[in-house]
PDB file of N, CA and C in Angstrom:
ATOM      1  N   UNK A   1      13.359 -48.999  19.491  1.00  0.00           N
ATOM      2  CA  UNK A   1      12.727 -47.857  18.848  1.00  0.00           C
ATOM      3  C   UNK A   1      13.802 -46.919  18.306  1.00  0.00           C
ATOM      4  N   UNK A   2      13.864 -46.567  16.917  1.00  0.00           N
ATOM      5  CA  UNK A   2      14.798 -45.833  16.624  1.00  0.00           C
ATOM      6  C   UNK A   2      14.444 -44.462  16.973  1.00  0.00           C
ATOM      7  N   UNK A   3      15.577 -43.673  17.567  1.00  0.00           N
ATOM      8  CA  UNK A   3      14.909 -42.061  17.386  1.00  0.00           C
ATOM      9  C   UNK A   3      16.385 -41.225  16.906  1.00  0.00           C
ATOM     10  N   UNK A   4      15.957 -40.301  16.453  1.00  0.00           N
ATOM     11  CA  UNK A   4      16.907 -39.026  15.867  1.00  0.00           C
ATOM     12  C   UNK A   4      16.858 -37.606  16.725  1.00  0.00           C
ATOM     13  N   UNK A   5      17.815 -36.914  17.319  1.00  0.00           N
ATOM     14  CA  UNK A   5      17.141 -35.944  18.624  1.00  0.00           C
ATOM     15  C   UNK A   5      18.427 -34.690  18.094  1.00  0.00           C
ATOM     16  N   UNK A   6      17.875 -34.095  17.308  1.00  0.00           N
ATOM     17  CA  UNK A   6      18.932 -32.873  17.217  1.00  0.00           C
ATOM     18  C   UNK A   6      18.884 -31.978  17.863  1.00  0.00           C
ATOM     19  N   UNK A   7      19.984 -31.328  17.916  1.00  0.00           N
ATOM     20  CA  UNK A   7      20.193 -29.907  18.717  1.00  0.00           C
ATOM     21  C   UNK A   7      21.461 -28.841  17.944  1.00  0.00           C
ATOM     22  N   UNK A   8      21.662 -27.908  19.064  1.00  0.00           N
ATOM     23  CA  UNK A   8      22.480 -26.762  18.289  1.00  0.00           C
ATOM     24  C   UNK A   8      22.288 -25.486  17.835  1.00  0.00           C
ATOM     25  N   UNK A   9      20.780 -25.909  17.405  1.00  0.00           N
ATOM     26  CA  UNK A   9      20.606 -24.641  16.402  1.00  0.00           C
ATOM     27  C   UNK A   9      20.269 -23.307  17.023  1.00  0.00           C
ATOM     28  N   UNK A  10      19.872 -22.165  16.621  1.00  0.00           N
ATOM     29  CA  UNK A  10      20.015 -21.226  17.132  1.00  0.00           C
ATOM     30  C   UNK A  10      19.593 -19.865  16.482  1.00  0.00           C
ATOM     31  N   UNK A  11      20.122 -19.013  17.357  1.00  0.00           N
ATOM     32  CA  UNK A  11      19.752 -17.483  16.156  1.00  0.00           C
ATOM     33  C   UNK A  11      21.507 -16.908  16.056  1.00  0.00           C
ATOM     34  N   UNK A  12      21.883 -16.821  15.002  1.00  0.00           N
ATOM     35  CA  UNK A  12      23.340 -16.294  14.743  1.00  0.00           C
ATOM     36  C   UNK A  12      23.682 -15.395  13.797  1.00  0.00           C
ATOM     37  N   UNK A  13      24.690 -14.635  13.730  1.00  0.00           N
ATOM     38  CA  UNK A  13      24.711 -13.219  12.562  1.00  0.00           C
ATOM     39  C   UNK A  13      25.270 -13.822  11.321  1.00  0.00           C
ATOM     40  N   UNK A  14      24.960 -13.020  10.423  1.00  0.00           N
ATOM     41  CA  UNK A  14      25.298 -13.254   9.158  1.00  0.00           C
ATOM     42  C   UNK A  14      27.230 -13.341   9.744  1.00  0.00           C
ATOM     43  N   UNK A  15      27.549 -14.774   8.351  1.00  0.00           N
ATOM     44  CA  UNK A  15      29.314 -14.902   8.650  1.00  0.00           C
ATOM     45  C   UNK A  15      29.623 -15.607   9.987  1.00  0.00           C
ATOM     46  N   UNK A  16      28.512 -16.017  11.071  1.00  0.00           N
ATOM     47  CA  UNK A  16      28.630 -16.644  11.581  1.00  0.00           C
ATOM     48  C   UNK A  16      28.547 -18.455  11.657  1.00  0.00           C
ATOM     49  N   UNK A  17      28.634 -18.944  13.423  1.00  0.00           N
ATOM     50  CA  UNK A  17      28.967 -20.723  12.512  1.00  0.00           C
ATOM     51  C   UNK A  17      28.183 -21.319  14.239  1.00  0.00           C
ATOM     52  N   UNK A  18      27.583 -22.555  14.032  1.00  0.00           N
ATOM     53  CA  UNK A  18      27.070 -23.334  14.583  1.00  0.00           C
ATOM     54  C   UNK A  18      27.412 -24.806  14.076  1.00  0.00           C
ATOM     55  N   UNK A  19      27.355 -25.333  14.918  1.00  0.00           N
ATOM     56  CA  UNK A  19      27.717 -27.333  14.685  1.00  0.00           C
ATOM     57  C   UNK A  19      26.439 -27.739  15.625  1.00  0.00           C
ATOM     58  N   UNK A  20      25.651 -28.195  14.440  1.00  0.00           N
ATOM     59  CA  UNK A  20      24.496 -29.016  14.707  1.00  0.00           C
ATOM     60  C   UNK A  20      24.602 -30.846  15.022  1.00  0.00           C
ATOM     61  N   UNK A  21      24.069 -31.461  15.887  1.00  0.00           N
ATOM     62  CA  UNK A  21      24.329 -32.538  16.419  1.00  0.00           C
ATOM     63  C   UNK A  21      22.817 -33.826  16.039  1.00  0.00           C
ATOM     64  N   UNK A  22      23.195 -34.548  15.647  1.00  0.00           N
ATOM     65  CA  UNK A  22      21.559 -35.380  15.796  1.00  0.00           C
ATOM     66  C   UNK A  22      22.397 -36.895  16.594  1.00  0.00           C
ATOM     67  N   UNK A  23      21.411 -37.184  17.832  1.00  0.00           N
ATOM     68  CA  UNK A  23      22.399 -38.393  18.338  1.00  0.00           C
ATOM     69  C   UNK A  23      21.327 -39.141  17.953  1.00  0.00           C
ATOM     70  N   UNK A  24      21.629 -40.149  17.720  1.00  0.00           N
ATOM     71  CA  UNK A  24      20.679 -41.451  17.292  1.00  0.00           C
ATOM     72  C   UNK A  24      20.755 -42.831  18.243  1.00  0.00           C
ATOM     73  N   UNK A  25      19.890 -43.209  18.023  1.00  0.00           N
ATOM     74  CA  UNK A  25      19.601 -44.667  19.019  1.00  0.00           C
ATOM     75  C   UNK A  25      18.449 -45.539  18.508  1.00  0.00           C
ATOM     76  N   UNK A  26      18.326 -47.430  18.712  1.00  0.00           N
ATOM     77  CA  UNK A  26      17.889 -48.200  17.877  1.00  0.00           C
ATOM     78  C   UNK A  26      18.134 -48.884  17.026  1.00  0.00           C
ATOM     79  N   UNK A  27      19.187 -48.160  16.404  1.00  0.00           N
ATOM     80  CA  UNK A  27      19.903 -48.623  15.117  1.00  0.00           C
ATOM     81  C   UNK A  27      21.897 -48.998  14.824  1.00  0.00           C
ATOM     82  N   UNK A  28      21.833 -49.822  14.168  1.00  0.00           N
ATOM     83  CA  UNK A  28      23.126 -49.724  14.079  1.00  0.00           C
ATOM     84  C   UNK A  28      23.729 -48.358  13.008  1.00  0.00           C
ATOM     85  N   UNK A  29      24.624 -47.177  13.482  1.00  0.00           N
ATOM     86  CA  UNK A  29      24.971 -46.154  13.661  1.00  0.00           C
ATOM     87  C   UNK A  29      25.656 -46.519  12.469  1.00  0.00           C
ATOM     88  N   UNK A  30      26.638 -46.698  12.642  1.00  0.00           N
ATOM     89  CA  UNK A  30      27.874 -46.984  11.956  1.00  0.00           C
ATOM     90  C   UNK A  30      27.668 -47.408  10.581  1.00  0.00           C
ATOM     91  N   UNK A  31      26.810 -48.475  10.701  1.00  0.00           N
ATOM     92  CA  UNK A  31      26.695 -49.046   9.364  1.00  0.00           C
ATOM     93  C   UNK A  31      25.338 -48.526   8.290  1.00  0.00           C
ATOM     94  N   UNK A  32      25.016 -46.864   8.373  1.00  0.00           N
ATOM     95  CA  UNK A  32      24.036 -46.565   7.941  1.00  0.00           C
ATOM     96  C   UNK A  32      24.639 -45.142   7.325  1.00  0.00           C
ATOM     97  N   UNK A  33      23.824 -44.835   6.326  1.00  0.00           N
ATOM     98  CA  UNK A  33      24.131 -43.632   5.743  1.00  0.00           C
ATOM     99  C   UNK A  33      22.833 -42.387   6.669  1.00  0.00           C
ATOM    100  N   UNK A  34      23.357 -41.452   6.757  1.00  0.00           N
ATOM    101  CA  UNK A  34      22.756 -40.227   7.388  1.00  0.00           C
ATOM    102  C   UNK A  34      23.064 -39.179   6.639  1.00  0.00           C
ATOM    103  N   UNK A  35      21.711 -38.061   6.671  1.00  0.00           N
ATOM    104  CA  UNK A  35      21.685 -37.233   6.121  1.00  0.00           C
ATOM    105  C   UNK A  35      21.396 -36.026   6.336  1.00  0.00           C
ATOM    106  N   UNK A  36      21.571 -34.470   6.113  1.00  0.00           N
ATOM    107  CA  UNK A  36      20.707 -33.552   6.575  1.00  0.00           C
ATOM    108  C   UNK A  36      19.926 -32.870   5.337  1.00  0.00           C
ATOM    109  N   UNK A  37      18.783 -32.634   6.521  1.00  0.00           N
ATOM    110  CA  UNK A  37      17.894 -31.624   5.312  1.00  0.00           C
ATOM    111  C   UNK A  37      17.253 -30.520   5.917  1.00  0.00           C
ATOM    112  N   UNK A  38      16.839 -29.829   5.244  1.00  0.00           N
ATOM    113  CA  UNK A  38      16.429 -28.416   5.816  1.00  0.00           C
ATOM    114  C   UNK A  38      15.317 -27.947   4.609  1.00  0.00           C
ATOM    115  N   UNK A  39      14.692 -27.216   5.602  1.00  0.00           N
ATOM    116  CA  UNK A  39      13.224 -26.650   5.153  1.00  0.00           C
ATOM    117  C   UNK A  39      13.199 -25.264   5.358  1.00  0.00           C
ATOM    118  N   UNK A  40      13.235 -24.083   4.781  1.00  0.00           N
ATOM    119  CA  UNK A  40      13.325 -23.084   4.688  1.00  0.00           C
ATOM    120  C   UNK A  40      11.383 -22.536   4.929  1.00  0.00           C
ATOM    121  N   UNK A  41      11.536 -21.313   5.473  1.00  0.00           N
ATOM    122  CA  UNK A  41      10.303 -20.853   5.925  1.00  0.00           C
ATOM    123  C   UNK A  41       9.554 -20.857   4.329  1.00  0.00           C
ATOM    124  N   UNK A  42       8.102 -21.700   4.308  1.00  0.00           N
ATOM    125  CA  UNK A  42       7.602 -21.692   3.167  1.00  0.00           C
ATOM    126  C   UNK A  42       7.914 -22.248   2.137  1.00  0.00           C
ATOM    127  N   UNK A  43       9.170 -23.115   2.137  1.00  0.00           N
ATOM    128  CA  UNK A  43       9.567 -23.889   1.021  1.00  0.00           C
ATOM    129  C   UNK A  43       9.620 -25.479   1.476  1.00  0.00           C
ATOM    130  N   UNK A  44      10.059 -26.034  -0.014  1.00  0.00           N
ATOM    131  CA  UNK A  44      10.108 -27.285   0.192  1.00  0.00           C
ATOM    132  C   UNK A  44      10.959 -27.963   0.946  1.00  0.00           C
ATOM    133  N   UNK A  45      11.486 -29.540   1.448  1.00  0.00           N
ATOM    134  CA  UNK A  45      12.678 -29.560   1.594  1.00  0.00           C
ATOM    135  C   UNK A  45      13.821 -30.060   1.011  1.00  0.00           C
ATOM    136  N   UNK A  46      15.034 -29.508   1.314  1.00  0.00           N
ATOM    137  CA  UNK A  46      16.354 -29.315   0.302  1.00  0.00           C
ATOM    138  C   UNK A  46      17.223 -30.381   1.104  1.00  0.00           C
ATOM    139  N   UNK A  47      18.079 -31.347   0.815  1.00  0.00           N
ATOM    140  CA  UNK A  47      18.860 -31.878   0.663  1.00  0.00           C
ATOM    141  C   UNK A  47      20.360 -30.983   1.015  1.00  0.00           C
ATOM    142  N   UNK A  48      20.818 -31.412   2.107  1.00  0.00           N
ATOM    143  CA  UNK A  48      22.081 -30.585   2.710  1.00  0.00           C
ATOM    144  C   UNK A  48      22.945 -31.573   2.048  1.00  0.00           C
ATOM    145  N   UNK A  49      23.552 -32.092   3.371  1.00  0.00           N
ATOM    146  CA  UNK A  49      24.630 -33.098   3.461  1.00  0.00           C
ATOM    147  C   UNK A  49      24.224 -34.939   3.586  1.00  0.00           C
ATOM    148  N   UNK A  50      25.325 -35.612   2.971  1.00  0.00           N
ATOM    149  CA  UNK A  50      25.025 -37.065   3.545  1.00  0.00           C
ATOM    150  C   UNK A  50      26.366 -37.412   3.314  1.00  0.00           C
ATOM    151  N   UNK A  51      26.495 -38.587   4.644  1.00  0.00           N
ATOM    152  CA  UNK A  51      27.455 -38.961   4.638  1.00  0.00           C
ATOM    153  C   UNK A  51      27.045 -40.929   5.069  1.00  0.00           C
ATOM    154  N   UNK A  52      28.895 -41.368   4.423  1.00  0.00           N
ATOM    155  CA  UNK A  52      28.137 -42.918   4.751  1.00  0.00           C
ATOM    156  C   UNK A  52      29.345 -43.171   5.322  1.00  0.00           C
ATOM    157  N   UNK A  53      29.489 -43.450   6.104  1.00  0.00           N
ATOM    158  CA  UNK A  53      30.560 -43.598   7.408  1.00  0.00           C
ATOM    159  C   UNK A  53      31.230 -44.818   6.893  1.00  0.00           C
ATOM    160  N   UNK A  54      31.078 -45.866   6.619  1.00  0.00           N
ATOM    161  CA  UNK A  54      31.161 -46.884   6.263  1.00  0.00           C
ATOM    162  C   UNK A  54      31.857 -47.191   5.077  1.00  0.00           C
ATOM    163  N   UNK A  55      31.830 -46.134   4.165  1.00  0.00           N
ATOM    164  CA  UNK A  55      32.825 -45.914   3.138  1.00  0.00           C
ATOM    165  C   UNK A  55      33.525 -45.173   3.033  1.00  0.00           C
ATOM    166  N   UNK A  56      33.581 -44.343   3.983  1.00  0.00           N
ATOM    167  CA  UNK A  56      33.902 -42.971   4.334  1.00  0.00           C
ATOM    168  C   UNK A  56      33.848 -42.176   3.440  1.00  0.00           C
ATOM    169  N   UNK A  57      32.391 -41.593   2.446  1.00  0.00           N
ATOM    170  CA  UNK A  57      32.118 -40.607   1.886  1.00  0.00           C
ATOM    171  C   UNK A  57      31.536 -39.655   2.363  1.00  0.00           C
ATOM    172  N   UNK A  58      31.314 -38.435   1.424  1.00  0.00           N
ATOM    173  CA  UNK A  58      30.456 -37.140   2.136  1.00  0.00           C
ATOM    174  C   UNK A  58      30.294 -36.750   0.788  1.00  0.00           C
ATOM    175  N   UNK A  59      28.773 -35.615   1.107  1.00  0.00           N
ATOM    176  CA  UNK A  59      28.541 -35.387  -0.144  1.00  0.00           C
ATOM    177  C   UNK A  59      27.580 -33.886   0.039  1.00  0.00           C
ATOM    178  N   UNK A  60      28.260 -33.304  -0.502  1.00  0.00           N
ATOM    179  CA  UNK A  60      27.024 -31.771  -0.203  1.00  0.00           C
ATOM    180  C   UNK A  60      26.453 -31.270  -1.608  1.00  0.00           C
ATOM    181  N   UNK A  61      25.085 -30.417  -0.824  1.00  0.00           N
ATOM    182  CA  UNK A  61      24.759 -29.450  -1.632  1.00  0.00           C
ATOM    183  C   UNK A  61      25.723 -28.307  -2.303  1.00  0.00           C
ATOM    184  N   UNK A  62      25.303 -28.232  -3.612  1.00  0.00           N
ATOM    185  CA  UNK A  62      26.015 -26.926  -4.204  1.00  0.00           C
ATOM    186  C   UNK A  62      26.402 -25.491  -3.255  1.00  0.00           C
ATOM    187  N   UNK A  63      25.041 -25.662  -2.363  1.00  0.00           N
ATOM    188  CA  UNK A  63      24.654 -23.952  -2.389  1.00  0.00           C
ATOM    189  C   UNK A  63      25.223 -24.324  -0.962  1.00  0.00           C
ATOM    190  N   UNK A  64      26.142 -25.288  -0.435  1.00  0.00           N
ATOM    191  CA  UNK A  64      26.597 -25.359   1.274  1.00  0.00           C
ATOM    192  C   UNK A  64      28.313 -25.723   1.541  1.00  0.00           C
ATOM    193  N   UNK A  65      28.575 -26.393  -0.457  1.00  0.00           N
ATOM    194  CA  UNK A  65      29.353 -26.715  -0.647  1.00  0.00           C
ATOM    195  C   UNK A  65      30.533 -25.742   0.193  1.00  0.00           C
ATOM    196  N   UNK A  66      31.780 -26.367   0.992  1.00  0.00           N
ATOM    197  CA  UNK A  66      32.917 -25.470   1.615  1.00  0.00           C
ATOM    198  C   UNK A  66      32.602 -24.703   2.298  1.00  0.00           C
ATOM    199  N   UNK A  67      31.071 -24.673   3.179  1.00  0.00           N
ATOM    200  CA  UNK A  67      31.152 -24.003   3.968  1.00  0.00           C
ATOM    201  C   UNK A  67      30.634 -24.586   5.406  1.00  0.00           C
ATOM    202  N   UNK A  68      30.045 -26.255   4.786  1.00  0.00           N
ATOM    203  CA  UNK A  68      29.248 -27.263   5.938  1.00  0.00           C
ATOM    204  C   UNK A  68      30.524 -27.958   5.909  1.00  0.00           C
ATOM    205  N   UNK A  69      30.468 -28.576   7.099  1.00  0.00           N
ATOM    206  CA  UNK A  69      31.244 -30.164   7.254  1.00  0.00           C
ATOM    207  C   UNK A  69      30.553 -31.141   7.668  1.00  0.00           C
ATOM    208  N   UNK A  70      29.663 -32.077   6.735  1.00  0.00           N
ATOM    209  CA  UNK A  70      28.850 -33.336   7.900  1.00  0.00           C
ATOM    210  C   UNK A  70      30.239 -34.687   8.579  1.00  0.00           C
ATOM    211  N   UNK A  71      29.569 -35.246   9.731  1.00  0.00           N
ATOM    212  CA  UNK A  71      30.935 -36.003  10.539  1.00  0.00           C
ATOM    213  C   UNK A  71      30.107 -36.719  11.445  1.00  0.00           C
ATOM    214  N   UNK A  72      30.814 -37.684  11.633  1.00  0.00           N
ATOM    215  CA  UNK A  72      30.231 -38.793  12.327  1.00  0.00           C
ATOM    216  C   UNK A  72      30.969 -39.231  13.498  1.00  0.00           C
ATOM    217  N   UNK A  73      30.848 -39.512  14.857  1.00  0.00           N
ATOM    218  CA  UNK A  73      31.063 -40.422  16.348  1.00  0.00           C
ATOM    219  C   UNK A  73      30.494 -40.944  16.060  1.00  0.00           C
ATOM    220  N   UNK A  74      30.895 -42.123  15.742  1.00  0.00           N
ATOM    221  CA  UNK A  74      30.271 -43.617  16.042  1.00  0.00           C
ATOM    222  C   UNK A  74      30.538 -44.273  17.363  1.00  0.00           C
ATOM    223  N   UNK A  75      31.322 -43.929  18.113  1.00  0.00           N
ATOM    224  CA  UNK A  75      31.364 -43.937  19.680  1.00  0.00           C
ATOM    225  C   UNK A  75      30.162 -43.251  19.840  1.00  0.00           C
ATOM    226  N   UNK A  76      29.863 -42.139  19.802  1.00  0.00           N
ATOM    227  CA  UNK A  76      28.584 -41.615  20.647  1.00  0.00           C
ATOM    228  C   UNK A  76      27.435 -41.662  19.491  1.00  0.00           C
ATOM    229  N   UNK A  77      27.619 -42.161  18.322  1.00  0.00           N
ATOM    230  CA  UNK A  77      26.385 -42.191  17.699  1.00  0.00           C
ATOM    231  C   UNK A  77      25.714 -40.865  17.389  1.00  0.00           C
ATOM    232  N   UNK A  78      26.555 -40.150  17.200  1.00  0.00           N
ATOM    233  CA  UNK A  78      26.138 -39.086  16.877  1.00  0.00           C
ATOM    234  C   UNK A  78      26.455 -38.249  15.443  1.00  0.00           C
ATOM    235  N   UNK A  79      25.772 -37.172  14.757  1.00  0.00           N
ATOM    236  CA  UNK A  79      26.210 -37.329  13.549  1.00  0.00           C
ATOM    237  C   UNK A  79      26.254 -35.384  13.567  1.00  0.00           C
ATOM    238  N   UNK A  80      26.824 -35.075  12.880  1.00  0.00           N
ATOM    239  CA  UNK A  80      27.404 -33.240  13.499  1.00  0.00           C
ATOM    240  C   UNK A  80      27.063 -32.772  11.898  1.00  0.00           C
ATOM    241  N   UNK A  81      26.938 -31.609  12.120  1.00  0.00           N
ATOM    242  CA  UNK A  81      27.024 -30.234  10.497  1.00  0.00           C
ATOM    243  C   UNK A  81      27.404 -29.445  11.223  1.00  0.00           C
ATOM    244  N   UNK A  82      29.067 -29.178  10.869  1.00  0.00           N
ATOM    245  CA  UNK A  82      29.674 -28.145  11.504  1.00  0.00           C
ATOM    246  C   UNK A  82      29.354 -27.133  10.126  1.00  0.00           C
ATOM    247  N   UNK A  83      28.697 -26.061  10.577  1.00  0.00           N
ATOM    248  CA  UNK A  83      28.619 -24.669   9.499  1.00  0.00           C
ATOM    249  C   UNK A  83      28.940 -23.248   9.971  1.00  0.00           C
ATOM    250  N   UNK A  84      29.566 -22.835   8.590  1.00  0.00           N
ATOM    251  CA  UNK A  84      30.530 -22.079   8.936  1.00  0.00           C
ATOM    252  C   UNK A  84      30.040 -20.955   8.005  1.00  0.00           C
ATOM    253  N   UNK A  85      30.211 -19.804   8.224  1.00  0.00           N
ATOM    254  CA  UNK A  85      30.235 -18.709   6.956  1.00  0.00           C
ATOM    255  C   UNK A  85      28.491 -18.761   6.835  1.00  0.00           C
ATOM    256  N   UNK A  86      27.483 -18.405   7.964  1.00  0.00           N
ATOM    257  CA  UNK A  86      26.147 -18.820   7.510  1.00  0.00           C
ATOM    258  C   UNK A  86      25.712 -16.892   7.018  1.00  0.00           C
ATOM    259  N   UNK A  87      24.719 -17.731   5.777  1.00  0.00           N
ATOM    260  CA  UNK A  87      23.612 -16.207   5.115  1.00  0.00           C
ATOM    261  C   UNK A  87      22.531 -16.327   5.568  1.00  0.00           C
ATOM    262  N   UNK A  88      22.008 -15.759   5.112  1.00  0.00           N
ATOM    263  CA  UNK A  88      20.349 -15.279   5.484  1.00  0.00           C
ATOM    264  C   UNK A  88      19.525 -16.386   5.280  1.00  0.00           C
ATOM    265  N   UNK A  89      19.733 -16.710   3.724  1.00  0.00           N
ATOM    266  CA  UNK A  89      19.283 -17.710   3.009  1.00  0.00           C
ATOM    267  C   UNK A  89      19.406 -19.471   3.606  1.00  0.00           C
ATOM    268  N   UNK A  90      20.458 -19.457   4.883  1.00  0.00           N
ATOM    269  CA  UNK A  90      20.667 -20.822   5.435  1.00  0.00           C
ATOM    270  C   UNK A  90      19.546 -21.126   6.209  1.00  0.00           C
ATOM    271  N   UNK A  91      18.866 -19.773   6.700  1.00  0.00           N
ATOM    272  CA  UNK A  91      17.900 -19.825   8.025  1.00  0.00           C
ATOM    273  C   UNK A  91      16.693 -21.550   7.481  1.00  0.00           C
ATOM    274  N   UNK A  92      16.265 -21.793   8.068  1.00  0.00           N
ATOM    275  CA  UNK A  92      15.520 -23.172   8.007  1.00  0.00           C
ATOM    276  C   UNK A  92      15.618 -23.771   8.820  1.00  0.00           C
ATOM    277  N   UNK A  93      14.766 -25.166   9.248  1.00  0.00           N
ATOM    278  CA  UNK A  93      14.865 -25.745  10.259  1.00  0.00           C
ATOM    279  C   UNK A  93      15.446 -27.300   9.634  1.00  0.00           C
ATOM    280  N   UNK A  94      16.614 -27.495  10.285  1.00  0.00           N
ATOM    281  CA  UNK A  94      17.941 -28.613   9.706  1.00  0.00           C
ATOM    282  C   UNK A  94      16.698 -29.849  10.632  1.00  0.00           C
ATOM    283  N   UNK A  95      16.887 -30.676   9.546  1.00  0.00           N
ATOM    284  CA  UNK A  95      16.571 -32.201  10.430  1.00  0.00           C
ATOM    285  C   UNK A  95      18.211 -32.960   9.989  1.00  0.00           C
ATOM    286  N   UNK A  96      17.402 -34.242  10.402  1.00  0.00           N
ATOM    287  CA  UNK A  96      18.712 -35.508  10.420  1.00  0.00           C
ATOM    288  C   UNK A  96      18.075 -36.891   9.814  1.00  0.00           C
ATOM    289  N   UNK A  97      18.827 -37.272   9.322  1.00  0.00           N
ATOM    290  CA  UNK A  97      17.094 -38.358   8.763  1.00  0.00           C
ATOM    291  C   UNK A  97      18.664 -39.584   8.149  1.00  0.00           C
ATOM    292  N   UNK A  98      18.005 -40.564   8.528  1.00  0.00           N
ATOM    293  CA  UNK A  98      18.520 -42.165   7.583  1.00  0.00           C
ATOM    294  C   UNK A  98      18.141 -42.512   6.729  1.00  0.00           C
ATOM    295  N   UNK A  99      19.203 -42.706   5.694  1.00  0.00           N
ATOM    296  CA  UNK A  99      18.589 -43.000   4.563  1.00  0.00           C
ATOM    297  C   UNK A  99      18.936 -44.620   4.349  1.00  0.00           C
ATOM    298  N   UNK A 100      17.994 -45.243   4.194  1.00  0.00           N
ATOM    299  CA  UNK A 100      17.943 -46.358   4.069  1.00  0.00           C
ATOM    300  C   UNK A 100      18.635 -47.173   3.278  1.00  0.00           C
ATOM    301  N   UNK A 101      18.516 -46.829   1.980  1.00  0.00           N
ATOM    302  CA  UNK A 101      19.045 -46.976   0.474  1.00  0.00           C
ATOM    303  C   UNK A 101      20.389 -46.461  -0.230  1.00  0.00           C
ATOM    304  N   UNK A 102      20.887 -45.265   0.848  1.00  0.00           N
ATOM    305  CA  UNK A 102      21.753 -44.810   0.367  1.00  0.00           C
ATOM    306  C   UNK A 102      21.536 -43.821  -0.783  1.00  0.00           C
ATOM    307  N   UNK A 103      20.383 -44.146  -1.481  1.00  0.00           N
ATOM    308  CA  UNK A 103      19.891 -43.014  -2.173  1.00  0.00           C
ATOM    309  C   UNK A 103      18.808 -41.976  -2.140  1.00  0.00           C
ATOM    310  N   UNK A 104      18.975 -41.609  -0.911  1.00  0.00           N
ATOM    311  CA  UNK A 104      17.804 -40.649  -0.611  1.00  0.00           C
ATOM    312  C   UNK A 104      16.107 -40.866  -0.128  1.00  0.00           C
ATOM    313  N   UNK A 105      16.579 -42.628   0.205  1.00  0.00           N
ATOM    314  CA  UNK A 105      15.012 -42.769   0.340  1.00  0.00           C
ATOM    315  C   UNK A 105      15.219 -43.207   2.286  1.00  0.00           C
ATOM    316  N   UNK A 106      14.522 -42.212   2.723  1.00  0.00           N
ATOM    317  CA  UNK A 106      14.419 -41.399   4.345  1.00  0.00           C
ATOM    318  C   UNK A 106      13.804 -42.045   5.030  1.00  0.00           C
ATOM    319  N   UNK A 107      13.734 -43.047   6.037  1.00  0.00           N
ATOM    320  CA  UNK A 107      12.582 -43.826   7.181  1.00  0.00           C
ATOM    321  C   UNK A 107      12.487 -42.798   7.988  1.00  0.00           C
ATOM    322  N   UNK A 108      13.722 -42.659   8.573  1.00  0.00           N
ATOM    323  CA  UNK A 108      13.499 -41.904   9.778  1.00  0.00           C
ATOM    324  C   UNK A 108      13.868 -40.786  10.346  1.00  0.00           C
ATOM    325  N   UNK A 109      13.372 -39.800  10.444  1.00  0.00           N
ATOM    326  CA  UNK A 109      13.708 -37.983  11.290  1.00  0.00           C
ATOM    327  C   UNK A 109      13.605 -38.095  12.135  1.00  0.00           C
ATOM    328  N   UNK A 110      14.260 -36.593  12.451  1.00  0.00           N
ATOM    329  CA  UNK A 110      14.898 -36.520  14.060  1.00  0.00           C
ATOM    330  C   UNK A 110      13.558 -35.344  14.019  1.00  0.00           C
ATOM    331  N   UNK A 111      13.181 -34.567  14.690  1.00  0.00           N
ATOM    332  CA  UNK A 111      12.192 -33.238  14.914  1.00  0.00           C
ATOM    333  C   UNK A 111      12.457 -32.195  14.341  1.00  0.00           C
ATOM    334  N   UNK A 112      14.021 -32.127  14.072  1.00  0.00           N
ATOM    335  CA  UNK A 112      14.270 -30.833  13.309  1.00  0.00           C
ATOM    336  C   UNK A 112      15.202 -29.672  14.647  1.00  0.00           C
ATOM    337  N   UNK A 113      15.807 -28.910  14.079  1.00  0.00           N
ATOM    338  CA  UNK A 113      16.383 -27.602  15.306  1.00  0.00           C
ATOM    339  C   UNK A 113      16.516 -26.519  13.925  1.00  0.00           C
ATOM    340  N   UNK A 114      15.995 -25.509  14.730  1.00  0.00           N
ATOM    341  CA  UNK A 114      16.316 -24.647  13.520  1.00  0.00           C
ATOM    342  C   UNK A 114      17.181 -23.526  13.810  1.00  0.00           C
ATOM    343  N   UNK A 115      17.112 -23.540  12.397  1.00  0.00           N
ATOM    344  CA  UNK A 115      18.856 -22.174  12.335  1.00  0.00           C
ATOM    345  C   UNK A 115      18.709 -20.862  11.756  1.00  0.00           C
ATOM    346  N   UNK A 116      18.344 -20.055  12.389  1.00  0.00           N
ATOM    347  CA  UNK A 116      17.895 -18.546  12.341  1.00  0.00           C
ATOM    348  C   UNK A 116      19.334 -17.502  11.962  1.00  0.00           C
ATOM    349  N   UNK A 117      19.450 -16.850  10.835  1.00  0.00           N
ATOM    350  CA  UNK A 117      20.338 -16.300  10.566  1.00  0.00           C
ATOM    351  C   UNK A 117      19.800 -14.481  10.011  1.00  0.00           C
ATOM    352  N   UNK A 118      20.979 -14.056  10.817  1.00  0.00           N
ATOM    353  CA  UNK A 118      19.966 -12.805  10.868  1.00  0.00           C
ATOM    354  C   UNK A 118      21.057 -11.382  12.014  1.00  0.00           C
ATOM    355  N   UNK A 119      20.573 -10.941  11.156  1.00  0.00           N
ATOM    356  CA  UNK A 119      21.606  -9.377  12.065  1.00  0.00           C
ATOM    357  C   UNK A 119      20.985  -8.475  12.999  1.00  0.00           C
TER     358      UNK A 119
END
């Protein structure tokens, strides 16, 4: 059974930083592209980070660009968004999701942790 189980998230001040974690199990880790996404209160969801371990790329959003780092343990199967420098506007609830295709097409989420930014 594959599952996705994030954690991390939190309530933090503006300019502050959290490293979000999704550990995964079921699947082979390593050889899969992973991604984050986030859903902002009332909106759709946005496309963070993805990374494909396997080629060793990474790839961000504009609006996260230099201030996320997505990263991968493939020893622990786990996949991280270290963020740094967070606004108001980051607040949302981050999932973790596999992308199958490599191009954005998602089987499987983790529940989500969300990231409350706020003074």
């Amino acid at each position: 059974e594959v599952q996705l189980v994030e954690s991390g998230g939190g309530l933090v001040q503006p300019g502050g930083s959290l490293r979000l974690s999704c550990a995964a199990s079921g699947f082979t880790f390593s050889n899969s592209a992973m991604s984050w996404v986030r859903q902002a209160p009332g909106k759709g969801l946005e496309w963070v980070s993805s990374i494909y371990s396997y080629i060793s790329n990474t790839y961000y959003a504009d609006s996260v660009k230099g201030r996320f780092t997505i990263s991968t343990d493939n020893a622990k199967n786990t996949l991280y968004l270290q963020i740094n420098s967070l606004k108001p506007e980051d607040t949302a609830l981050y999932y973790c999701a596999r992308d199958l295709t490599g191009w954005g097409e998602y089987d499987y989420w983790g529940q989500g942790t969300q990231v409350t930014v706020s003074s």
